[in-house]
C-alpha atoms as a PDB file:
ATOM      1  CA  UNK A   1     -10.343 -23.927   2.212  1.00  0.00           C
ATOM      2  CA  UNK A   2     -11.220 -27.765   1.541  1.00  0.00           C
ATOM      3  CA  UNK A   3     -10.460 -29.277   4.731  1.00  0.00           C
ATOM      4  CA  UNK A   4     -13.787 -31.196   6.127  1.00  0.00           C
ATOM      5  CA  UNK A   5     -12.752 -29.588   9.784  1.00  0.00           C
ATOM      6  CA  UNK A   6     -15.553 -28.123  11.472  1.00  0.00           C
ATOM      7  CA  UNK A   7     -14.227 -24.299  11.543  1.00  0.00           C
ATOM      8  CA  UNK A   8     -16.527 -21.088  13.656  1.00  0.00           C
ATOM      9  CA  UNK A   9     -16.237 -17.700  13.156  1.00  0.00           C
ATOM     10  CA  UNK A  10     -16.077 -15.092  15.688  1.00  0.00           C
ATOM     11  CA  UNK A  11     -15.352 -11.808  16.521  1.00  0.00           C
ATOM     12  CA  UNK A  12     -12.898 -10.503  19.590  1.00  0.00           C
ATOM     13  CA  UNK A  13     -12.629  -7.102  21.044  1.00  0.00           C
ATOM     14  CA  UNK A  14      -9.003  -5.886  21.640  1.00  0.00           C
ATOM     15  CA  UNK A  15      -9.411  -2.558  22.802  1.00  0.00           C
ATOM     16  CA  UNK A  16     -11.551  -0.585  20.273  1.00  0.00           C
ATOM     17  CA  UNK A  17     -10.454  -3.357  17.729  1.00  0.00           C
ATOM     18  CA  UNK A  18     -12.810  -6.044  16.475  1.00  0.00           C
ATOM     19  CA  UNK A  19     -10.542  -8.971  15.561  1.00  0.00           C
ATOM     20  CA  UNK A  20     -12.692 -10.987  12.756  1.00  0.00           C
ATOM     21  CA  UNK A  21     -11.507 -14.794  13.204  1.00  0.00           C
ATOM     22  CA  UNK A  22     -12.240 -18.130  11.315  1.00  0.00           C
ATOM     23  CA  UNK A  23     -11.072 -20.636  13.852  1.00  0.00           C
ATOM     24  CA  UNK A  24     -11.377 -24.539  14.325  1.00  0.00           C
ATOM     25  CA  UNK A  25     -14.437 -25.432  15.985  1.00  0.00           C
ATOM     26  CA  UNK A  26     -12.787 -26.819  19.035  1.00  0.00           C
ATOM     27  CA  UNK A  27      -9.578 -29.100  19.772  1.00  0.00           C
ATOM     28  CA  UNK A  28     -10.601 -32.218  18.970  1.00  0.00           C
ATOM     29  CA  UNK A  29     -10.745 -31.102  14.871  1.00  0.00           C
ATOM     30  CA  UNK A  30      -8.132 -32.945  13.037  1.00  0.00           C
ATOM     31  CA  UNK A  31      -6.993 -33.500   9.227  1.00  0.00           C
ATOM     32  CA  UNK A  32      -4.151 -34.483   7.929  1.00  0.00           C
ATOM     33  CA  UNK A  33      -5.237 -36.828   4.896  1.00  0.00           C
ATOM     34  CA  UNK A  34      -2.081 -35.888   3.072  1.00  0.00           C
ATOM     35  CA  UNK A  35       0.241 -36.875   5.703  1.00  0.00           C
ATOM     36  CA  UNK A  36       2.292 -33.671   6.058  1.00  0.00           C
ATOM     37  CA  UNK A  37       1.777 -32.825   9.560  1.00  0.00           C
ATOM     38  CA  UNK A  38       2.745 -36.407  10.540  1.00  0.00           C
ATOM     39  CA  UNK A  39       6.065 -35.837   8.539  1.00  0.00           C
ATOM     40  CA  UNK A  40       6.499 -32.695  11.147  1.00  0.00           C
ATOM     41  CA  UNK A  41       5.675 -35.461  14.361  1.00  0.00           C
ATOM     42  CA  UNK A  42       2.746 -33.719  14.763  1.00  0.00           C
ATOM     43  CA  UNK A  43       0.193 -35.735  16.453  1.00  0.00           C
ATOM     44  CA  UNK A  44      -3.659 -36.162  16.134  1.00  0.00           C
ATOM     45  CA  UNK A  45      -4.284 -35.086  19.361  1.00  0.00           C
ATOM     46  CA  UNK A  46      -1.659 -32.229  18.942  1.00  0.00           C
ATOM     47  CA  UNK A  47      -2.589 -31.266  15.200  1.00  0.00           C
ATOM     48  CA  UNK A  48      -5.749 -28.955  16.246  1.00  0.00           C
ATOM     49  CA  UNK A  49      -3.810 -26.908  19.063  1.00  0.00           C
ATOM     50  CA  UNK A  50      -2.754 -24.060  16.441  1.00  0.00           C
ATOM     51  CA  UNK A  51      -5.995 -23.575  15.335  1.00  0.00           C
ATOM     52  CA  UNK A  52      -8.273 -22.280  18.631  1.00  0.00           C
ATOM     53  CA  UNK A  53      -7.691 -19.291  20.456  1.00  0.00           C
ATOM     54  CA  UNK A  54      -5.891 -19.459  23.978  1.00  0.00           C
ATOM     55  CA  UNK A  55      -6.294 -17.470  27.147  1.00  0.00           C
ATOM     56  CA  UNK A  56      -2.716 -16.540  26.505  1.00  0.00           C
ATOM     57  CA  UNK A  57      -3.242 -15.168  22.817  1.00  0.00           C
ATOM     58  CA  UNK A  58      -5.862 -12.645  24.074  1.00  0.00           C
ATOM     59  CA  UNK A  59      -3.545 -11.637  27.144  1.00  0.00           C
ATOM     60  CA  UNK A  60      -0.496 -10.580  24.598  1.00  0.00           C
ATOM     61  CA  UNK A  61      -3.225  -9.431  22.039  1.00  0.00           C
ATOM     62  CA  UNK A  62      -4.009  -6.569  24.806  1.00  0.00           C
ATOM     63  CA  UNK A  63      -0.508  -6.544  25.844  1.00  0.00           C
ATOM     64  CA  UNK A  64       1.184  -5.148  22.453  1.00  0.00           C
ATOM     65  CA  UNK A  65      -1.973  -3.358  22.263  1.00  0.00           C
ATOM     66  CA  UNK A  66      -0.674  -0.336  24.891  1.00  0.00           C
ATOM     67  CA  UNK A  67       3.212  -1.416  23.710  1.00  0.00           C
ATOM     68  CA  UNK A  68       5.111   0.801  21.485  1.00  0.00           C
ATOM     69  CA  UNK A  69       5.697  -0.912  18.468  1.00  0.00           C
ATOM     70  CA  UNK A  70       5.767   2.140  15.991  1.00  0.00           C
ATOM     71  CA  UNK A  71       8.503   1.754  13.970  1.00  0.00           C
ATOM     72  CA  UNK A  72       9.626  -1.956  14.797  1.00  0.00           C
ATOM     73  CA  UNK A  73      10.066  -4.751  12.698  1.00  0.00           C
ATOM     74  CA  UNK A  74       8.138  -7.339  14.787  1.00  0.00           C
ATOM     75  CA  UNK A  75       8.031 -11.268  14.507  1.00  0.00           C
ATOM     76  CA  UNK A  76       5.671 -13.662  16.424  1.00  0.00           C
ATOM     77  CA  UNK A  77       6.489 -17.332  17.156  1.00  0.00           C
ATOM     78  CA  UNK A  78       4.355 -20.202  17.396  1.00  0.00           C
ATOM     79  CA  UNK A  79       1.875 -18.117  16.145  1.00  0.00           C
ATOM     80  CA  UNK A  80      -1.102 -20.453  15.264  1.00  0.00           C
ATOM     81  CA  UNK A  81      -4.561 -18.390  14.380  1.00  0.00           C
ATOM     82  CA  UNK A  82      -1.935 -15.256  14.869  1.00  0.00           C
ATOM     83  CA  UNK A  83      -4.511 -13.229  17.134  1.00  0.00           C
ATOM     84  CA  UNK A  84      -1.843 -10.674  18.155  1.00  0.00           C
ATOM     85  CA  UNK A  85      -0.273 -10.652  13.689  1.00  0.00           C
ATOM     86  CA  UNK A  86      -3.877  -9.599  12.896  1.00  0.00           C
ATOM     87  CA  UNK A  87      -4.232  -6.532  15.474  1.00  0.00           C
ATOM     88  CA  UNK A  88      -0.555  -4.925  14.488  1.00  0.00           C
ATOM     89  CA  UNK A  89      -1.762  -5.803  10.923  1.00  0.00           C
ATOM     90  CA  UNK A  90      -5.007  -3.629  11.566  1.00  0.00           C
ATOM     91  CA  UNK A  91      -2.801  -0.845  13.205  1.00  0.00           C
ATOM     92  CA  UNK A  92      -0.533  -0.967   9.870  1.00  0.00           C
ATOM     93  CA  UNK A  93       2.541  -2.519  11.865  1.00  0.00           C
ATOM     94  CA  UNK A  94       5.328  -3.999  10.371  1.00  0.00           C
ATOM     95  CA  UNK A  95       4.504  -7.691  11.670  1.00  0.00           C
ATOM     96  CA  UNK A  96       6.239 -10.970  10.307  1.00  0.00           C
ATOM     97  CA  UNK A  97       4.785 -14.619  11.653  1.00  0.00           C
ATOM     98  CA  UNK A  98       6.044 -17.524  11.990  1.00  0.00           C
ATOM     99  CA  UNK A  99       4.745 -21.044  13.190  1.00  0.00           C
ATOM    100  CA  UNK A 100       5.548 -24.800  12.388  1.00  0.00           C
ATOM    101  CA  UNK A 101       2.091 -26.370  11.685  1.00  0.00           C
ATOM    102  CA  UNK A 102       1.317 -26.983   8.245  1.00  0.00           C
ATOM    103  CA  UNK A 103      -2.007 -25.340   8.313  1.00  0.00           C
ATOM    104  CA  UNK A 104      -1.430 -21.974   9.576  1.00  0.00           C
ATOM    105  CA  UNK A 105      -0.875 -20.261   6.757  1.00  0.00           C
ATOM    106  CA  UNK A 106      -4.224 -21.357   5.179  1.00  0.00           C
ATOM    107  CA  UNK A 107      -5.936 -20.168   8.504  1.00  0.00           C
ATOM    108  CA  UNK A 108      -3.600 -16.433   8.878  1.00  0.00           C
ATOM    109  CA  UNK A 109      -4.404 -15.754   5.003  1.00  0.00           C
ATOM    110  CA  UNK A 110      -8.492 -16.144   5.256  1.00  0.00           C
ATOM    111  CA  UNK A 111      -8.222 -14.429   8.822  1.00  0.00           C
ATOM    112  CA  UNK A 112      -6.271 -11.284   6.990  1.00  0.00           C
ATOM    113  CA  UNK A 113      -9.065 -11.431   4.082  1.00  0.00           C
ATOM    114  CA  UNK A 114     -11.500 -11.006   7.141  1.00  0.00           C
ATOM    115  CA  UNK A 115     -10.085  -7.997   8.220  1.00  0.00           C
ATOM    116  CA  UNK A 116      -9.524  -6.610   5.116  1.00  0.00           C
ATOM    117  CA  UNK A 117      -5.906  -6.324   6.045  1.00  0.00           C
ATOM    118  CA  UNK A 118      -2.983  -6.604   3.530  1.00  0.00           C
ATOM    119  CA  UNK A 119      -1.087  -9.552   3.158  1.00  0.00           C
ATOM    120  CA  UNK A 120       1.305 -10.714   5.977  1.00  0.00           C
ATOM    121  CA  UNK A 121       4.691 -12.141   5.744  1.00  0.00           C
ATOM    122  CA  UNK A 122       5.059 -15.555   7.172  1.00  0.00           C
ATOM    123  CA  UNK A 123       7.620 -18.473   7.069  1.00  0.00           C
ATOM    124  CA  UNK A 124       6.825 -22.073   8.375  1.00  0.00           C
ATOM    125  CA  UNK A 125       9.753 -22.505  10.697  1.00  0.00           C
ATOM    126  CA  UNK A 126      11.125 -25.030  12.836  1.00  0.00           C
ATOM    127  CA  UNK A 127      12.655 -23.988  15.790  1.00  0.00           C
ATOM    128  CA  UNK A 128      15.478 -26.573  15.652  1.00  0.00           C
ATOM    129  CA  UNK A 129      16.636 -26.546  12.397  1.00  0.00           C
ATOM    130  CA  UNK A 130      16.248 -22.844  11.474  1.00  0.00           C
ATOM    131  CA  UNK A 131      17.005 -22.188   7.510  1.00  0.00           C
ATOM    132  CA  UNK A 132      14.249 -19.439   7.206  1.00  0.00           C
ATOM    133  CA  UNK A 133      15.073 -16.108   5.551  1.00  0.00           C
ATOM    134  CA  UNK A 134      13.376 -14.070   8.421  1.00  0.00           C
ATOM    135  CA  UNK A 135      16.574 -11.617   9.371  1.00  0.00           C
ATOM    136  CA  UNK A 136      16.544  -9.793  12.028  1.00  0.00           C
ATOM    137  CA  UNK A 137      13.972  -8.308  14.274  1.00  0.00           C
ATOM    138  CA  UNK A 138      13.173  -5.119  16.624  1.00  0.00           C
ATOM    139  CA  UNK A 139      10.604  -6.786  18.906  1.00  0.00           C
ATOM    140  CA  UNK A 140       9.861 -10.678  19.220  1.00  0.00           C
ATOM    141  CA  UNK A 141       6.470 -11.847  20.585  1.00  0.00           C
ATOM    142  CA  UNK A 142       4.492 -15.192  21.621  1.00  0.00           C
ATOM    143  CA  UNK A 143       2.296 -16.840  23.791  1.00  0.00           C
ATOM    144  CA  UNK A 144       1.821 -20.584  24.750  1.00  0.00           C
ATOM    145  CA  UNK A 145       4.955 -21.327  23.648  1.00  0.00           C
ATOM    146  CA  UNK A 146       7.025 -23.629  26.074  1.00  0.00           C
ATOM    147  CA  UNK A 147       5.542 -27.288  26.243  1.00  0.00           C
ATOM    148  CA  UNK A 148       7.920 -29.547  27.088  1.00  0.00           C
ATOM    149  CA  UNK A 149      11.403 -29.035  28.660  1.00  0.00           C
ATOM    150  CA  UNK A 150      13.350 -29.320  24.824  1.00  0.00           C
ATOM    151  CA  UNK A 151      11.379 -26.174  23.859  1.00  0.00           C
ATOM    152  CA  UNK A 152      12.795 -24.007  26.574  1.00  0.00           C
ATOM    153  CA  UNK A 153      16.514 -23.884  24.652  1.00  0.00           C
ATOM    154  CA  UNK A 154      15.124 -24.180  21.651  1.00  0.00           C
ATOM    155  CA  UNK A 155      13.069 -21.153  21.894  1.00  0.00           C
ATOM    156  CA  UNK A 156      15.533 -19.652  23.282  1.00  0.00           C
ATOM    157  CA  UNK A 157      18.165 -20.134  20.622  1.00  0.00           C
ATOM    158  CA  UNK A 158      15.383 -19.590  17.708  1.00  0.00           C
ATOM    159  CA  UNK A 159      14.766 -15.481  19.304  1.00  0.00           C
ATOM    160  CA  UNK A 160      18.791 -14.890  19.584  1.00  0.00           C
ATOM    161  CA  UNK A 161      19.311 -15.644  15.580  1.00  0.00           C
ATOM    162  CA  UNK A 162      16.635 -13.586  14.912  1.00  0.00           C
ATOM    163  CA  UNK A 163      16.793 -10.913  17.888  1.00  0.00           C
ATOM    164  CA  UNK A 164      18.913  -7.199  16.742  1.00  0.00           C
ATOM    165  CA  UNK A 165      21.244  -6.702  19.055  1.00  0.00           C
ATOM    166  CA  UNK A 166      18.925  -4.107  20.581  1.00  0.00           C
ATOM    167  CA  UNK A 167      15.817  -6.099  20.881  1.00  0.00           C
ATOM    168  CA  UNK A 168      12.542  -6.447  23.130  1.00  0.00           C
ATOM    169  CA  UNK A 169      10.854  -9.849  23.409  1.00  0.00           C
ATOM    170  CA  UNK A 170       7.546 -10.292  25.063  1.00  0.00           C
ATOM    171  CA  UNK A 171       6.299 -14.056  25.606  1.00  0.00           C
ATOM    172  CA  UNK A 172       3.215 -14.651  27.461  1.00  0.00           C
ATOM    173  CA  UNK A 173       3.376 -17.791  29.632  1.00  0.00           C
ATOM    174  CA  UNK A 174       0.132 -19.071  31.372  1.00  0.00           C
ATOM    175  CA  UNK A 175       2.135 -21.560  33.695  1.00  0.00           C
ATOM    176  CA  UNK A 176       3.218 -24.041  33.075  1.00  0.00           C
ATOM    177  CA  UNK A 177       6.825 -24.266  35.154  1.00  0.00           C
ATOM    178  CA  UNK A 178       9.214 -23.462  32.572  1.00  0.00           C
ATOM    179  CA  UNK A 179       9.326 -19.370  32.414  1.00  0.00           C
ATOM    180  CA  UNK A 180      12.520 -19.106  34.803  1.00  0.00           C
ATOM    181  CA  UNK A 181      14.166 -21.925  32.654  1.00  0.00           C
ATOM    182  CA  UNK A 182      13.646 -19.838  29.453  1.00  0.00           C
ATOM    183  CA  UNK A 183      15.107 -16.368  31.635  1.00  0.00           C
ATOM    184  CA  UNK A 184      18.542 -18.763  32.433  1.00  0.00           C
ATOM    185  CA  UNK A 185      18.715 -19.154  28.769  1.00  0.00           C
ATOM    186  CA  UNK A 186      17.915 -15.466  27.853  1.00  0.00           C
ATOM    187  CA  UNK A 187      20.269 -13.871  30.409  1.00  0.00           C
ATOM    188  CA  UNK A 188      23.260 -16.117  28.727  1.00  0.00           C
ATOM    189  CA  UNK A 189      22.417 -14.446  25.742  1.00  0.00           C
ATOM    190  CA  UNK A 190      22.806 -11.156  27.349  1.00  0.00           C
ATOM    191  CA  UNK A 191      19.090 -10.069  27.712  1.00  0.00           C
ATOM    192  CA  UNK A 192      17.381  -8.672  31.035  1.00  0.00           C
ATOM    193  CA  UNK A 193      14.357 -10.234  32.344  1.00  0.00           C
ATOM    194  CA  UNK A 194      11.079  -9.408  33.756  1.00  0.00           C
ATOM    195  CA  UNK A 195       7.765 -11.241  35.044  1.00  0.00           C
ATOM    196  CA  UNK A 196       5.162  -9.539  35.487  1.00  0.00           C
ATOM    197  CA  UNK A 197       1.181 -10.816  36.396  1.00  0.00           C
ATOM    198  CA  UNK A 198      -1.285  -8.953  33.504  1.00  0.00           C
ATOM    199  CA  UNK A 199      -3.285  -6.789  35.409  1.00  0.00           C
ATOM    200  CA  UNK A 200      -7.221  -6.402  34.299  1.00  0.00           C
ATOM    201  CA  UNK A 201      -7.420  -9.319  32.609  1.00  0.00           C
ATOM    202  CA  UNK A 202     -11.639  -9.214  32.935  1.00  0.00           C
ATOM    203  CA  UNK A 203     -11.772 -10.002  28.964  1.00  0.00           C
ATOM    204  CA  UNK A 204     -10.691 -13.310  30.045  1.00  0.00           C
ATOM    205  CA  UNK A 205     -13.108 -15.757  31.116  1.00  0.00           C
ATOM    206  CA  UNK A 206     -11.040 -17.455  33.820  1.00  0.00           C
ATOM    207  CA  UNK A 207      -8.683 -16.330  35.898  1.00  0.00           C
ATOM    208  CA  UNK A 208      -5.402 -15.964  34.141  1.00  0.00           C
ATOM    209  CA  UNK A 209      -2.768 -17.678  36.201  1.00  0.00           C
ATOM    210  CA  UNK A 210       0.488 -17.223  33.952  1.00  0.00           C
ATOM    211  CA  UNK A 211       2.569 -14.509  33.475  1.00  0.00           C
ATOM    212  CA  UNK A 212       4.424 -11.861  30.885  1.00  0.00           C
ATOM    213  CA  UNK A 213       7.915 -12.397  30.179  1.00  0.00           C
ATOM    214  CA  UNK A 214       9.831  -9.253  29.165  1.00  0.00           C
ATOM    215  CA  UNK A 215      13.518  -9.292  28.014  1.00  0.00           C
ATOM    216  CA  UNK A 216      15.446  -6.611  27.169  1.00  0.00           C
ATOM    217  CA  UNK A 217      18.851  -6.312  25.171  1.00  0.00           C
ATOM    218  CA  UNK A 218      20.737  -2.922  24.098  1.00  0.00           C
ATOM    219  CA  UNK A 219      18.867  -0.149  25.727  1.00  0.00           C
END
């Protein structure tokens, strides 16, 4: 990797899993000399958001952890440093990511090398024209997903082209007033819906004050 971002390594304990992670220093890293992320309308201020790790990352890291995914062909939006993509890597899952910022893919492939993991399928994708090649999909997961009001549909609409009709999606909101929006939009597309607080969330450093969003189709 060339970029002159400041980047940190760490390690984070899912479970008895150490996740090995090259990360972005902080959020106030930014590079974009070529121009492509500006071509996307990403911003300066929000080109480094993909690359640190989020309370909400860790909470649906330990989430999928105890979740059955044997068997499931599993996709994660808006993935960014793809916390959750490396675990069901490590547990030899069949796990697909996706995410719109240029630089993710850079980031997911050292990340995989770093957990000496094989290679993981991923498509940049934009949620509102969708041409990817993903298919279909058992199990749909995310985190930190819904940041202004046009992402709610969007979202929405991105999970039913790529949902089975039996499908489970889990998205882990930390609050910020759009979950029951994204639940109108699920039910129409004939999905149940859950929220549920994470319980034991003392991994986290502060308390953790969003939720898990579970919807259900075909059972």
């Amino acid at each position: 990797m060339t970029s002159p971002v400041r980047i940190r390594y760490q390690t984070i304990e899912i479970g008895n899993n150490d996740i090995h992670l090259c990360t972005l220093r902080d959020n106030q890293q930014f590079n974009d000399d070529q121009g492509l992320a500006l071509e996307l309308g990403i911003s300066s201020a929000t080109w480094p958001l993909f690359g640190v790790i989020w309370p909400a990352s860790i909470v649906l890291a330990h989430y999928v952890l105890e979740f059955d995914t044997s068997g499931k062909r599993i996709l994660e939006v808006g993935c960014g440093i793809a916390l959750s993509s490396i675990l069901l890597n490590k547990q030899h899952e069949n796990i697909t990511a996706t995410d719109y910022h240029p630089e993710v893919k850079v980031f997911l492939d050292r990340n995989t090398k770093l957990n000496q993991g094989k290679d993981i399928d991923f498509e940049r994708v934009d949620w509102a024209d969708d041409n990817s090649q993903l298919g279909k999909f058992d199990l749909i997961i995310g985190s930190d997903l819904l940041y202004e009001d046009q992402h709610i549909a969007l979202l929405a609409g991105f999970i039913e082209n790529h949902a089975q009709d039996k499908c489970e999606v889990i998205i882990v909101d930390p609050g910020r007033g759009r979950a029951s929006k994204l639940s109108t939009q699920m039910q129409a597309f004939g999905f149940t819906s859950e929220h549920a607080k994470p319980v034991h969330t003392e991994y986290l450093e502060k308390h953790f004050k969003g939720q898990i969003l579970k919807y259900s189709r075909g059972e």
